[in-house]
C-alpha atoms as a PDB file:
ATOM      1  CA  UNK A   1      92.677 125.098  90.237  1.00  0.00           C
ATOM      2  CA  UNK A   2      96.457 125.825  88.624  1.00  0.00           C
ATOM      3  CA  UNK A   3      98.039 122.656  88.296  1.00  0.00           C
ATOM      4  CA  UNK A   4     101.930 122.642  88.310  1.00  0.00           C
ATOM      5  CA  UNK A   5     103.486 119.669  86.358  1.00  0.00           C
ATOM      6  CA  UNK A   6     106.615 117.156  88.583  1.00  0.00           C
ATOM      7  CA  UNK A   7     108.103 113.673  88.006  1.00  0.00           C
ATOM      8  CA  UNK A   8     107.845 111.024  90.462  1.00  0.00           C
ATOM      9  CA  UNK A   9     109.822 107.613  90.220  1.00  0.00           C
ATOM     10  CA  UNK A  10     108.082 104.637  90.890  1.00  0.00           C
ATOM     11  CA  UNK A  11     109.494 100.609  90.502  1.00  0.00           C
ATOM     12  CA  UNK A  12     107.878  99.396  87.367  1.00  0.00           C
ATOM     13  CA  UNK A  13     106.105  97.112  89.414  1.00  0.00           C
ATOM     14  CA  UNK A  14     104.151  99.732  90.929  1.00  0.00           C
ATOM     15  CA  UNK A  15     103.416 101.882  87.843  1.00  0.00           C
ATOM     16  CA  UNK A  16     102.294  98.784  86.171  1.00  0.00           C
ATOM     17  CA  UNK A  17     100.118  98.132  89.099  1.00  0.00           C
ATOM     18  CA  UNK A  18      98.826 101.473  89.251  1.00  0.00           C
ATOM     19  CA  UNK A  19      98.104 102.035  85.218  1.00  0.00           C
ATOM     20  CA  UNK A  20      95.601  98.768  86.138  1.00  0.00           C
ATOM     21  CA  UNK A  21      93.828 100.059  88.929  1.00  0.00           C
ATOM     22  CA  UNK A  22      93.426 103.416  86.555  1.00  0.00           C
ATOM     23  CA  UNK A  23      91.889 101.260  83.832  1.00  0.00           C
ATOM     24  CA  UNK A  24      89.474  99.048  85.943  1.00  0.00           C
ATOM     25  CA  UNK A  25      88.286 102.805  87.680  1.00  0.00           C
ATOM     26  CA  UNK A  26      88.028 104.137  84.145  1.00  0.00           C
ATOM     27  CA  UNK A  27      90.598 107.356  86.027  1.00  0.00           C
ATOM     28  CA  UNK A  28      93.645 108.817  85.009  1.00  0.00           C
ATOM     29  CA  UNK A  29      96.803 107.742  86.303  1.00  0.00           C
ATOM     30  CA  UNK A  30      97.402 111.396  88.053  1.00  0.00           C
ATOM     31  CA  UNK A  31      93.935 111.756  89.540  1.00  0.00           C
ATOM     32  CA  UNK A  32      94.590 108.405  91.577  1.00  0.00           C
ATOM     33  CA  UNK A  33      98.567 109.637  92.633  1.00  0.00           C
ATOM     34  CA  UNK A  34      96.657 113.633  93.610  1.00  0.00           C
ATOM     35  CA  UNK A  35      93.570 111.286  95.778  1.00  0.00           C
ATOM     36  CA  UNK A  36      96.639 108.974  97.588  1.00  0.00           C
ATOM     37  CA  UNK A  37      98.348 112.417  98.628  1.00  0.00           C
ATOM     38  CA  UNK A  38      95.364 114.061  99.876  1.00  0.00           C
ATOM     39  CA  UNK A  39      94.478 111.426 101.942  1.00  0.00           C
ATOM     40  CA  UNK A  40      97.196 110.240 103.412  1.00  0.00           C
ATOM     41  CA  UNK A  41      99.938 113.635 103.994  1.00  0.00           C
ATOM     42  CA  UNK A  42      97.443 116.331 103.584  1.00  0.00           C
ATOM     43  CA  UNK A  43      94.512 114.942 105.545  1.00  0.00           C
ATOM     44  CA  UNK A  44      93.619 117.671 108.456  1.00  0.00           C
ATOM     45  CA  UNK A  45      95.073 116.846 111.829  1.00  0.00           C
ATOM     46  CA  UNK A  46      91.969 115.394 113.769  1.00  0.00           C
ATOM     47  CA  UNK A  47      91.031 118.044 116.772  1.00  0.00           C
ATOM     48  CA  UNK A  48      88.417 118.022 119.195  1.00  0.00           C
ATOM     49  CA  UNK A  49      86.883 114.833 120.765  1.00  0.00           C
ATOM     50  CA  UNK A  50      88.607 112.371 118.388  1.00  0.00           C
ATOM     51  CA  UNK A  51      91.545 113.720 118.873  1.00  0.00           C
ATOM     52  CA  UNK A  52      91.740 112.858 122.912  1.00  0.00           C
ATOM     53  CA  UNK A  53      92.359 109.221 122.501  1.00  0.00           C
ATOM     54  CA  UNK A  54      94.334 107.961 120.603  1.00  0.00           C
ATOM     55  CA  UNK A  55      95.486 104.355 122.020  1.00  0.00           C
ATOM     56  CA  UNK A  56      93.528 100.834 121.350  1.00  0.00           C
ATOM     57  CA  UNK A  57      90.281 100.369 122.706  1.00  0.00           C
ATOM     58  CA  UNK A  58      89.671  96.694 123.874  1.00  0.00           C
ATOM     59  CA  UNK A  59      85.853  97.469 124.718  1.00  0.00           C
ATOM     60  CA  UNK A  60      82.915  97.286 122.503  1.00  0.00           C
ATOM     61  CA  UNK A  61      81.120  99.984 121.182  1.00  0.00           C
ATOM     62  CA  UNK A  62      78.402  99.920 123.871  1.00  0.00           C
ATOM     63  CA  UNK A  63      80.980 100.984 126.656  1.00  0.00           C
ATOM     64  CA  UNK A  64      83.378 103.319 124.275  1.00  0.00           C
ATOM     65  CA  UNK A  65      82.702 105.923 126.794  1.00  0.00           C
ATOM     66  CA  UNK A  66      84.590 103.880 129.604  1.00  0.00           C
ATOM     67  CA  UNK A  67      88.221 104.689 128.077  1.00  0.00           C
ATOM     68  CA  UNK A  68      87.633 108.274 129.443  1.00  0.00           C
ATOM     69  CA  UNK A  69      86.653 106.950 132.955  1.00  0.00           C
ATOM     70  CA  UNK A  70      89.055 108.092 135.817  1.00  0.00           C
ATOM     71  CA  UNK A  71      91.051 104.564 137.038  1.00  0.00           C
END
């Protein structure tokens, strides 16, 4: 895979937050910014049966099926 180089500005806060988490995961600085973006604005759009409901669920997981129940 072609990797194209870009700049992103972060408070030095962050970056110094950032460089740490790098260090204690023994990873580079860029693989942890490339994981963040994957996961959280290029994640697929959920389809199928997940995708159906989408609102809180107050039930346990024994009666999960009741939120698609006719009222």
């Amino acid at each position: 895979m072609s990797m194209v180089k870009t700049q992103v500005y972060l408070p030095r806060e962050e970056l110094k937050a950032l460089h740490r988490v790098a260090r204690e995961r023994r990873r580079r600085v860029a693989d942890l910014v490339r994981e963040a973006v994957r996961s959280v604005w290029l994640r697929p759009v959920a389809t199928g049966p997940v995708a159906l409901w989408d609102g809180p669920f107050a039930g346990s997981s024994a009666d999960h099926d009741a939120a698609f129940d006719e009222p």
